[in-house]
C-alpha atoms as a PDB file:
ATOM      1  CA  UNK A   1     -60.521  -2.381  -4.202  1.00  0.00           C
ATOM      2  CA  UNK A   2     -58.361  -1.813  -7.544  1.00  0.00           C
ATOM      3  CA  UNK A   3     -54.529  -0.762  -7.025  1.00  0.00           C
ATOM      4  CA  UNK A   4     -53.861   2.362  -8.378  1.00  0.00           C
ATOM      5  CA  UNK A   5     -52.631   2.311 -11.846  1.00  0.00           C
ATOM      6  CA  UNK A   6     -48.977   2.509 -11.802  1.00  0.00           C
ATOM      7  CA  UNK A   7     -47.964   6.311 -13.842  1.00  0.00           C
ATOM      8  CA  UNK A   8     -46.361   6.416 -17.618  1.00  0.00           C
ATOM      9  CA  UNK A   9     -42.683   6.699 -17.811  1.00  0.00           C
ATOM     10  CA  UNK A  10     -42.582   9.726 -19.727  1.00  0.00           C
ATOM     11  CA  UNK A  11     -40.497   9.546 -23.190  1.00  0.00           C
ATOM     12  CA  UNK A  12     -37.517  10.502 -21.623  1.00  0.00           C
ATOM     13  CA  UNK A  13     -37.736   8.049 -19.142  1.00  0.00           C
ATOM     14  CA  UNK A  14     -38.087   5.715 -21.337  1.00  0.00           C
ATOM     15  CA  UNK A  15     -35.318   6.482 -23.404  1.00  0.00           C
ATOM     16  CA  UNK A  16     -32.971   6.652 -20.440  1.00  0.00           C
ATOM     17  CA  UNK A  17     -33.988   3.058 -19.273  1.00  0.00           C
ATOM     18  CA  UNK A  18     -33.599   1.576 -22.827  1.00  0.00           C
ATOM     19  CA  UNK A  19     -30.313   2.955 -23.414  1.00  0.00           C
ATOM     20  CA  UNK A  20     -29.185   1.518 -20.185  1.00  0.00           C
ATOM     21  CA  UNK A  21     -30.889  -1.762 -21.354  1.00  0.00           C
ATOM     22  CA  UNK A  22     -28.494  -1.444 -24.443  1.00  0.00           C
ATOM     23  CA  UNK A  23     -25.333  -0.806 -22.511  1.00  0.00           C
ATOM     24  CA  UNK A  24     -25.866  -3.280 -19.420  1.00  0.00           C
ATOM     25  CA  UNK A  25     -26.696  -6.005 -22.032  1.00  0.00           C
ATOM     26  CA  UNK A  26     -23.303  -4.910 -24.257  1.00  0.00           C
ATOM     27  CA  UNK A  27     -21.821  -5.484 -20.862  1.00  0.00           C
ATOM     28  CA  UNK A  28     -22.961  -9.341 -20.873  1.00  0.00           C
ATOM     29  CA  UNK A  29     -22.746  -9.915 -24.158  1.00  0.00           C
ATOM     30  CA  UNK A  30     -19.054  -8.410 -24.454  1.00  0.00           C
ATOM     31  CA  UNK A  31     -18.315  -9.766 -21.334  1.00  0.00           C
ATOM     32  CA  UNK A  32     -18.914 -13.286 -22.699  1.00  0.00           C
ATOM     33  CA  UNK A  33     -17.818 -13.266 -26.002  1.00  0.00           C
ATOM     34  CA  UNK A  34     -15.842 -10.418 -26.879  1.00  0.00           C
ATOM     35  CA  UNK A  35     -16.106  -6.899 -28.331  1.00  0.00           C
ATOM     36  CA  UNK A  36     -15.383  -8.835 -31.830  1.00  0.00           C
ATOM     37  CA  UNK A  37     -18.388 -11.251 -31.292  1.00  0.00           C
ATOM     38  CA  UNK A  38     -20.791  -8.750 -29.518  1.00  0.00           C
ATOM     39  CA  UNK A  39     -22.965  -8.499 -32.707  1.00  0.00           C
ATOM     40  CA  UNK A  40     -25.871  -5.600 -32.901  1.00  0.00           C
ATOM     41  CA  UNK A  41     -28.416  -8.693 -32.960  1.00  0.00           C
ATOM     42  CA  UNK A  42     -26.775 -10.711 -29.960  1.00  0.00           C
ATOM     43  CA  UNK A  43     -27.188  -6.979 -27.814  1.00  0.00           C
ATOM     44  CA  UNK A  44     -30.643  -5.992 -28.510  1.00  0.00           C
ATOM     45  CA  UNK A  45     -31.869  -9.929 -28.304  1.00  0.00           C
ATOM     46  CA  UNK A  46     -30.484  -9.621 -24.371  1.00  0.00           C
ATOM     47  CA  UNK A  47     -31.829  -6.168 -24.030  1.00  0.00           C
ATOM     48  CA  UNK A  48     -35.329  -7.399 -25.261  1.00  0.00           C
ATOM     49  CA  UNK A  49     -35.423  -4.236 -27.769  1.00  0.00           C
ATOM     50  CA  UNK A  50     -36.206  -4.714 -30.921  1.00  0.00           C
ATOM     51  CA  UNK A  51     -32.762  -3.585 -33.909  1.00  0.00           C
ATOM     52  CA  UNK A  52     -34.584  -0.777 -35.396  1.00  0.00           C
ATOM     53  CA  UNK A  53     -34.132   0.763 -31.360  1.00  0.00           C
ATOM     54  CA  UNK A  54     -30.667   0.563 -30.825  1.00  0.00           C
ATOM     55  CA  UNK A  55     -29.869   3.170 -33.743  1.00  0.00           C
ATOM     56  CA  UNK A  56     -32.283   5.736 -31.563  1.00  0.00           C
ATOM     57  CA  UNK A  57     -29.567   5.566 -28.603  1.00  0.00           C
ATOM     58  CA  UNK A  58     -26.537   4.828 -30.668  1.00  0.00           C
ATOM     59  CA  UNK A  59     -25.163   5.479 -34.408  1.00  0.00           C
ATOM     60  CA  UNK A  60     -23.294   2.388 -34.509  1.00  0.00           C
ATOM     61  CA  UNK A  61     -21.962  -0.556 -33.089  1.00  0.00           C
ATOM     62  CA  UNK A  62     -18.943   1.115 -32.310  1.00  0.00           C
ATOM     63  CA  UNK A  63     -20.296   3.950 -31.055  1.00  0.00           C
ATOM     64  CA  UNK A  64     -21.325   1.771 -28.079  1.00  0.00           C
ATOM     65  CA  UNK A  65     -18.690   0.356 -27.455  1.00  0.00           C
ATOM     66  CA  UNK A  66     -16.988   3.896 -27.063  1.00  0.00           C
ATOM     67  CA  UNK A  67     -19.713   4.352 -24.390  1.00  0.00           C
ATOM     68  CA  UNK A  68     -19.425   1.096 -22.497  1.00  0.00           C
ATOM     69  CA  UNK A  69     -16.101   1.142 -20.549  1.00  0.00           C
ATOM     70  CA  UNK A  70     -16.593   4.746 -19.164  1.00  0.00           C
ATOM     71  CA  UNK A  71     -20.172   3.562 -18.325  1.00  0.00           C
ATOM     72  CA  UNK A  72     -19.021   0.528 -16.412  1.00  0.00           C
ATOM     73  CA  UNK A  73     -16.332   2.587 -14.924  1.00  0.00           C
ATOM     74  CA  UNK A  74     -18.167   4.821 -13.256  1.00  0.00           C
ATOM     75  CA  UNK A  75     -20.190   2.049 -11.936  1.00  0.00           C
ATOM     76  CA  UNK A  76     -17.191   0.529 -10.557  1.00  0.00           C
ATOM     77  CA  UNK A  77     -15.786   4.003  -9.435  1.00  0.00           C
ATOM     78  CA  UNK A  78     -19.583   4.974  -7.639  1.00  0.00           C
ATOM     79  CA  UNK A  79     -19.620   1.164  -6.050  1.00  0.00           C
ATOM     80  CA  UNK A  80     -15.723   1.513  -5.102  1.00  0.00           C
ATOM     81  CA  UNK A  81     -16.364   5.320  -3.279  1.00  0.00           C
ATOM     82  CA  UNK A  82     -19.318   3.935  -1.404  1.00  0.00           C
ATOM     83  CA  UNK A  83     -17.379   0.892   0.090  1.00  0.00           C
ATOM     84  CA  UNK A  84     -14.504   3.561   1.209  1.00  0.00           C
ATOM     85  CA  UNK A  85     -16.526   5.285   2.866  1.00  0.00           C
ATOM     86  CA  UNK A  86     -15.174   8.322   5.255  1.00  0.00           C
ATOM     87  CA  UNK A  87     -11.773   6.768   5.524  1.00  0.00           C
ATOM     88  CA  UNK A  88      -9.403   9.562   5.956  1.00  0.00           C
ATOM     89  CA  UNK A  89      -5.669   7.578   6.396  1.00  0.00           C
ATOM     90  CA  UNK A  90      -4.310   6.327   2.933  1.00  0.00           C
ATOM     91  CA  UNK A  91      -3.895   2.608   3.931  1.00  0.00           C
ATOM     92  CA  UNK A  92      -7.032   2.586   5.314  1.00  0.00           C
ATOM     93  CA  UNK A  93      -8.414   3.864   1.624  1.00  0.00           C
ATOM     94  CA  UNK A  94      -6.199   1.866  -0.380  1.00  0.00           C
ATOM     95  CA  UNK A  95      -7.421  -1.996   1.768  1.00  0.00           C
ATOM     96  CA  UNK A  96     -10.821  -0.812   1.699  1.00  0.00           C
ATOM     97  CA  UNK A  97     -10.748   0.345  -1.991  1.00  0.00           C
ATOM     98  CA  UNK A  98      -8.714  -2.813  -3.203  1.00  0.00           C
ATOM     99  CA  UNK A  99     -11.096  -4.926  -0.985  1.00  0.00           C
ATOM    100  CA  UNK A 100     -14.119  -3.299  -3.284  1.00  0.00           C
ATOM    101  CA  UNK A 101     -12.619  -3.631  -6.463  1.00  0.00           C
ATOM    102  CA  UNK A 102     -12.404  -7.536  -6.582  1.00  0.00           C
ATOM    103  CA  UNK A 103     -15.875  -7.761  -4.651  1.00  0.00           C
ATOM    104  CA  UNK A 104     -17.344  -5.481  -7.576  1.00  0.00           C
ATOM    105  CA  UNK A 105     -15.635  -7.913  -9.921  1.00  0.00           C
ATOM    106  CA  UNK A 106     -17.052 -10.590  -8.773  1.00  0.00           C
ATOM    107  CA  UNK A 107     -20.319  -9.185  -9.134  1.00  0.00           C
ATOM    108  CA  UNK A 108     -19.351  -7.984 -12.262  1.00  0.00           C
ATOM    109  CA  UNK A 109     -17.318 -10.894 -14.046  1.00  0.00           C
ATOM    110  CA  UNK A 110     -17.760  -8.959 -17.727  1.00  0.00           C
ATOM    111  CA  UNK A 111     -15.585  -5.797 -16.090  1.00  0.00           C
ATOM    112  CA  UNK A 112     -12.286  -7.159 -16.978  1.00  0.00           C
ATOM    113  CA  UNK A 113     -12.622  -8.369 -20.019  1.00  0.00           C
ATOM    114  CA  UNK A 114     -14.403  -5.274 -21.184  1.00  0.00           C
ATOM    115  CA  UNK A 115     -11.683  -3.183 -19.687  1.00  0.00           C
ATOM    116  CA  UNK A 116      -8.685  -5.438 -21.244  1.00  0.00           C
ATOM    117  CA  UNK A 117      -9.990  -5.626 -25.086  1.00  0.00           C
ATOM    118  CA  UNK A 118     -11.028  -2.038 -24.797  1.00  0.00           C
ATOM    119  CA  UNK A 119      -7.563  -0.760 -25.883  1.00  0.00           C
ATOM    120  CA  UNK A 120      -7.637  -2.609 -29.652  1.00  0.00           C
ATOM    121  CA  UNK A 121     -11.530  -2.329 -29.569  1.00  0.00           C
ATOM    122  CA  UNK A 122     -12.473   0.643 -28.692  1.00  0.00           C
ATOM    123  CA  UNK A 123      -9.193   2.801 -27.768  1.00  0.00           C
ATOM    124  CA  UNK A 124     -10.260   6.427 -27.656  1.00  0.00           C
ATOM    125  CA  UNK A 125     -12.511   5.372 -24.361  1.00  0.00           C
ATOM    126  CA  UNK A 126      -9.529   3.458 -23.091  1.00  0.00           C
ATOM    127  CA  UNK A 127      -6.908   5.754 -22.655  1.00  0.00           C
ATOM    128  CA  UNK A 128      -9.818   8.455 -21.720  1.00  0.00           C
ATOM    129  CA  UNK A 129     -10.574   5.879 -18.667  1.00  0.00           C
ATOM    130  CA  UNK A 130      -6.961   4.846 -18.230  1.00  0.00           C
ATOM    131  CA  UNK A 131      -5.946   8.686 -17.850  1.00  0.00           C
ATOM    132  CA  UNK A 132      -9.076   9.418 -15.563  1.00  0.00           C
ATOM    133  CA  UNK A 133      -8.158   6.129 -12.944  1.00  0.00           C
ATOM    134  CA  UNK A 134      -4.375   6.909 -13.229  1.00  0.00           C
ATOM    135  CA  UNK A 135      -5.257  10.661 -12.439  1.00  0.00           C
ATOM    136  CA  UNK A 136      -7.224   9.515  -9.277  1.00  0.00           C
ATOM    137  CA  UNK A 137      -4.863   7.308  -7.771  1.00  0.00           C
ATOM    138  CA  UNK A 138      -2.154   9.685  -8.054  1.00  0.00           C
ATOM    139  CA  UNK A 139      -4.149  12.425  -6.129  1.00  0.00           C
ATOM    140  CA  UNK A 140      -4.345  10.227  -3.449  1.00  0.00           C
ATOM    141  CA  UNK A 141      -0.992   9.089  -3.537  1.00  0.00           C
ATOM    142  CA  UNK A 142       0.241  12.510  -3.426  1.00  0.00           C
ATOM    143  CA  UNK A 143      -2.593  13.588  -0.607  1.00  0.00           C
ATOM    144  CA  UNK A 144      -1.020  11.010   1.800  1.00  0.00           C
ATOM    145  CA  UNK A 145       2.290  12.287   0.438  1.00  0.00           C
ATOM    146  CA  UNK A 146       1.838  15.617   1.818  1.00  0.00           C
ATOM    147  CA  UNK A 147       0.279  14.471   4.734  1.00  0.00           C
ATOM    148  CA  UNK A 148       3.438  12.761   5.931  1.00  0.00           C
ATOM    149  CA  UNK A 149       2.007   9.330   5.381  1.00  0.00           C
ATOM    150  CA  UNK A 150       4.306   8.209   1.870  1.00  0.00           C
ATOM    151  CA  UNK A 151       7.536   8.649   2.905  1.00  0.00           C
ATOM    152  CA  UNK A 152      11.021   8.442   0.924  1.00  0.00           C
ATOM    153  CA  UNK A 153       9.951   9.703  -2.604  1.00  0.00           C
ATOM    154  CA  UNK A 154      10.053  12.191  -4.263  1.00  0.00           C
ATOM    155  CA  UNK A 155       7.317  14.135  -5.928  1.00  0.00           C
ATOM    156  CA  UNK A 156       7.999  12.787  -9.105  1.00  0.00           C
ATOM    157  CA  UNK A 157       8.043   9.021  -8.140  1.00  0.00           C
ATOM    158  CA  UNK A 158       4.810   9.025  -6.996  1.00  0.00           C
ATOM    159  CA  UNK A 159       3.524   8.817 -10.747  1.00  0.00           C
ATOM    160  CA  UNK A 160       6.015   4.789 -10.421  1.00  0.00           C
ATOM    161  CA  UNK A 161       3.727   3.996  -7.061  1.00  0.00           C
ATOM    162  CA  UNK A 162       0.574   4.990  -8.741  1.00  0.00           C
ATOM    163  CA  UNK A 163       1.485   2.498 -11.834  1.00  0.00           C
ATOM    164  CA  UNK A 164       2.592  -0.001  -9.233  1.00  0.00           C
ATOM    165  CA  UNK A 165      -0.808   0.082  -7.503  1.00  0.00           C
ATOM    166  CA  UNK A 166      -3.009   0.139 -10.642  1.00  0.00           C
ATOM    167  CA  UNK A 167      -1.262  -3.310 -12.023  1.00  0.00           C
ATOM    168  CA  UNK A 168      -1.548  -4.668  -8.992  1.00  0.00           C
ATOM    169  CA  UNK A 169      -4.955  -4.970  -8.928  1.00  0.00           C
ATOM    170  CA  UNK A 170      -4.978  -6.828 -12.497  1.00  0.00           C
ATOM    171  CA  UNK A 171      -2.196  -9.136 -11.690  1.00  0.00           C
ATOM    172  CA  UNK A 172      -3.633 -10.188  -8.274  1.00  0.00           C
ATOM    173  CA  UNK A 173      -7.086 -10.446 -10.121  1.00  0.00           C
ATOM    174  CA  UNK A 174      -5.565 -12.525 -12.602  1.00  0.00           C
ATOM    175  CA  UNK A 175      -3.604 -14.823 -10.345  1.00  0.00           C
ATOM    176  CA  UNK A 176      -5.850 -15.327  -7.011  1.00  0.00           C
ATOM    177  CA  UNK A 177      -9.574 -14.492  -8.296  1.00  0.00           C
ATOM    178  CA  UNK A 178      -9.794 -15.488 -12.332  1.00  0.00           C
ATOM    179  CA  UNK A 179     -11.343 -18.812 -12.289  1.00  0.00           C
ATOM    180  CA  UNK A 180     -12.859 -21.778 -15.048  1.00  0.00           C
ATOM    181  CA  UNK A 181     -16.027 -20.715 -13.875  1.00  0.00           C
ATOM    182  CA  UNK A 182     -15.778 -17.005 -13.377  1.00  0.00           C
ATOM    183  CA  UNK A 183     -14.225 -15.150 -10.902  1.00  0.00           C
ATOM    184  CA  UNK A 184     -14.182 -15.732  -7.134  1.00  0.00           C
ATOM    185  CA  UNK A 185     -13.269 -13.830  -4.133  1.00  0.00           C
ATOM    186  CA  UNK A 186      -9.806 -13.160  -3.068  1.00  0.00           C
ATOM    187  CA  UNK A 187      -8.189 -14.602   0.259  1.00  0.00           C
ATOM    188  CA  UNK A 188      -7.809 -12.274   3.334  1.00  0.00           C
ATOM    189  CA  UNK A 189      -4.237 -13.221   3.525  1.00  0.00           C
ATOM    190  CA  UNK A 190      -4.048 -12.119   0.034  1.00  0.00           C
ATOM    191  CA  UNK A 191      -4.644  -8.430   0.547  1.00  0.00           C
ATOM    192  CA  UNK A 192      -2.848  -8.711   3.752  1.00  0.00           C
ATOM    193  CA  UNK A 193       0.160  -9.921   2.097  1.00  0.00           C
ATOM    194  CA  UNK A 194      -0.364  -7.157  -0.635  1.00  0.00           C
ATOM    195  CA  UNK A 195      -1.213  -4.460   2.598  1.00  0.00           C
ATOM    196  CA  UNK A 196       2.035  -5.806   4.135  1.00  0.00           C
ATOM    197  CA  UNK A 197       3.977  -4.678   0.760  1.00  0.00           C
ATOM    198  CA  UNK A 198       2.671  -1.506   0.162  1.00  0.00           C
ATOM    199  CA  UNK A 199       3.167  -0.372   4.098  1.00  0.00           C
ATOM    200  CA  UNK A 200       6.418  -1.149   3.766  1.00  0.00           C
ATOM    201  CA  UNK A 201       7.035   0.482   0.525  1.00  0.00           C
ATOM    202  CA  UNK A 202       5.873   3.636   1.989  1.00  0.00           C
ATOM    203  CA  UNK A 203       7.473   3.833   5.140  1.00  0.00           C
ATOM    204  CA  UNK A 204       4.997   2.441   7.658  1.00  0.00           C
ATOM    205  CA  UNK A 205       5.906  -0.164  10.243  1.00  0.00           C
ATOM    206  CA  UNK A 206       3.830  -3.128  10.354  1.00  0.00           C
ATOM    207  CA  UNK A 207       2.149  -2.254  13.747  1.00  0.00           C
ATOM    208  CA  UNK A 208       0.764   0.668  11.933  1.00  0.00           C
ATOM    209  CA  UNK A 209      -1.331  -2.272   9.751  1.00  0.00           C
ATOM    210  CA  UNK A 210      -3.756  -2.360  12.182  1.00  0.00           C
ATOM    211  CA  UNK A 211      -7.115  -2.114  10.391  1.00  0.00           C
ATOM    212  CA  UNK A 212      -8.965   1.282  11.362  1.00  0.00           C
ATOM    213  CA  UNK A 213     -12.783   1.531  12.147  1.00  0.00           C
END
């Protein structure tokens, strides 16, 4: 008995999958030589698309590159979201989230390097990005705040905390996960240590570390 011949993508379809073609292989190709070296030719060659396609999805080189960090963001964000789950306490949020952003850069090695060149390569979708992932840290920060659960600052500092947090993240990832061979997962004890800070920054005692189900 014959299978049942699989249906047509319809154009549209098709069009959606080979523009994400084009950006995930931007992604690798960035990711392993740079926005500078990421060629047209090198893109499409990893995408399997022939040149003529890419100018269907995108005007220019450029042009995709002003695309790429806000589409790998919100890949991060999406993966990020999912790992926090229902969490309602902010250090419960903030281990799980931080926990989730080096596991999705692991997975990811190319994220950091397209985020970090992004700013002289493509700076319109960097401070877009920066401004979006600044804006939703704070509005956590200042959730918790009002919920009783930052204590000792004002308003006004929370913006410091939220800038605190955010290079955190790069520094550790620098120091404890960037390796010869690509990244690898960070220690326990070193997002305990970094739990231990921030707890005590805001307020908490250390018995209130307790991880929460």
């Amino acid at each position: 008995m014959r299978k049942p011949a699989k249906p047509r993508k319809t154009r549209a379809e098709k069009a959606t999958e080979n523009r994400q073609k084009l950006l995930r292989a931007a992604a690798d190709i960035v990711g392993a030589y740079g926005y500078t070296d990421a060629s047209v030719a090198r893109i499409v060659e990893r995408a399997g698309l022939a040149q003529g396609t890419f100018y269907l999805y995108f005007e220019s080189r450029q042009d995709l590159f002003d695309h790429l960090l806000p589409e790998v963001g919100r890949e991060a964000l999406t993966y990020i979201r999912e790992q926090v789950g229902d969490a309602a306490d902010f250090v419960t949020i903030e281990r799980r989230g931080l926990q989730a952003f080096f596991a999705y850069a692991v997975k990811n090695p190319s994220y950091f390097r397209i985020f970090t060149e992004a700013e002289s390569a493509s700076p319109r979708a960097y401070q877009k990005y920066t401004s979006d992932r600044t804006g939703r840290f704070l509005d956590s920060i200042t959730a918790a705040w009002r919920r009783g659960e930052v204590k000792g600052y004002s308003e006004r500092e929370l913006g410091v905390l939220t800038q605190v947090m955010l290079a955190s993240r790069t520094y550790l990832y620098q120091h404890y996960a960037k390796g010869p061979d690509g990244p690898v997962p960070v220690a326990d004890w070193v997002i305990a240590a970094y739990m231990k800070f921030l707890a005590r920054g805001i307020g908490m005692r250390d018995e209130e570390l307790e991880p929460k189900r």
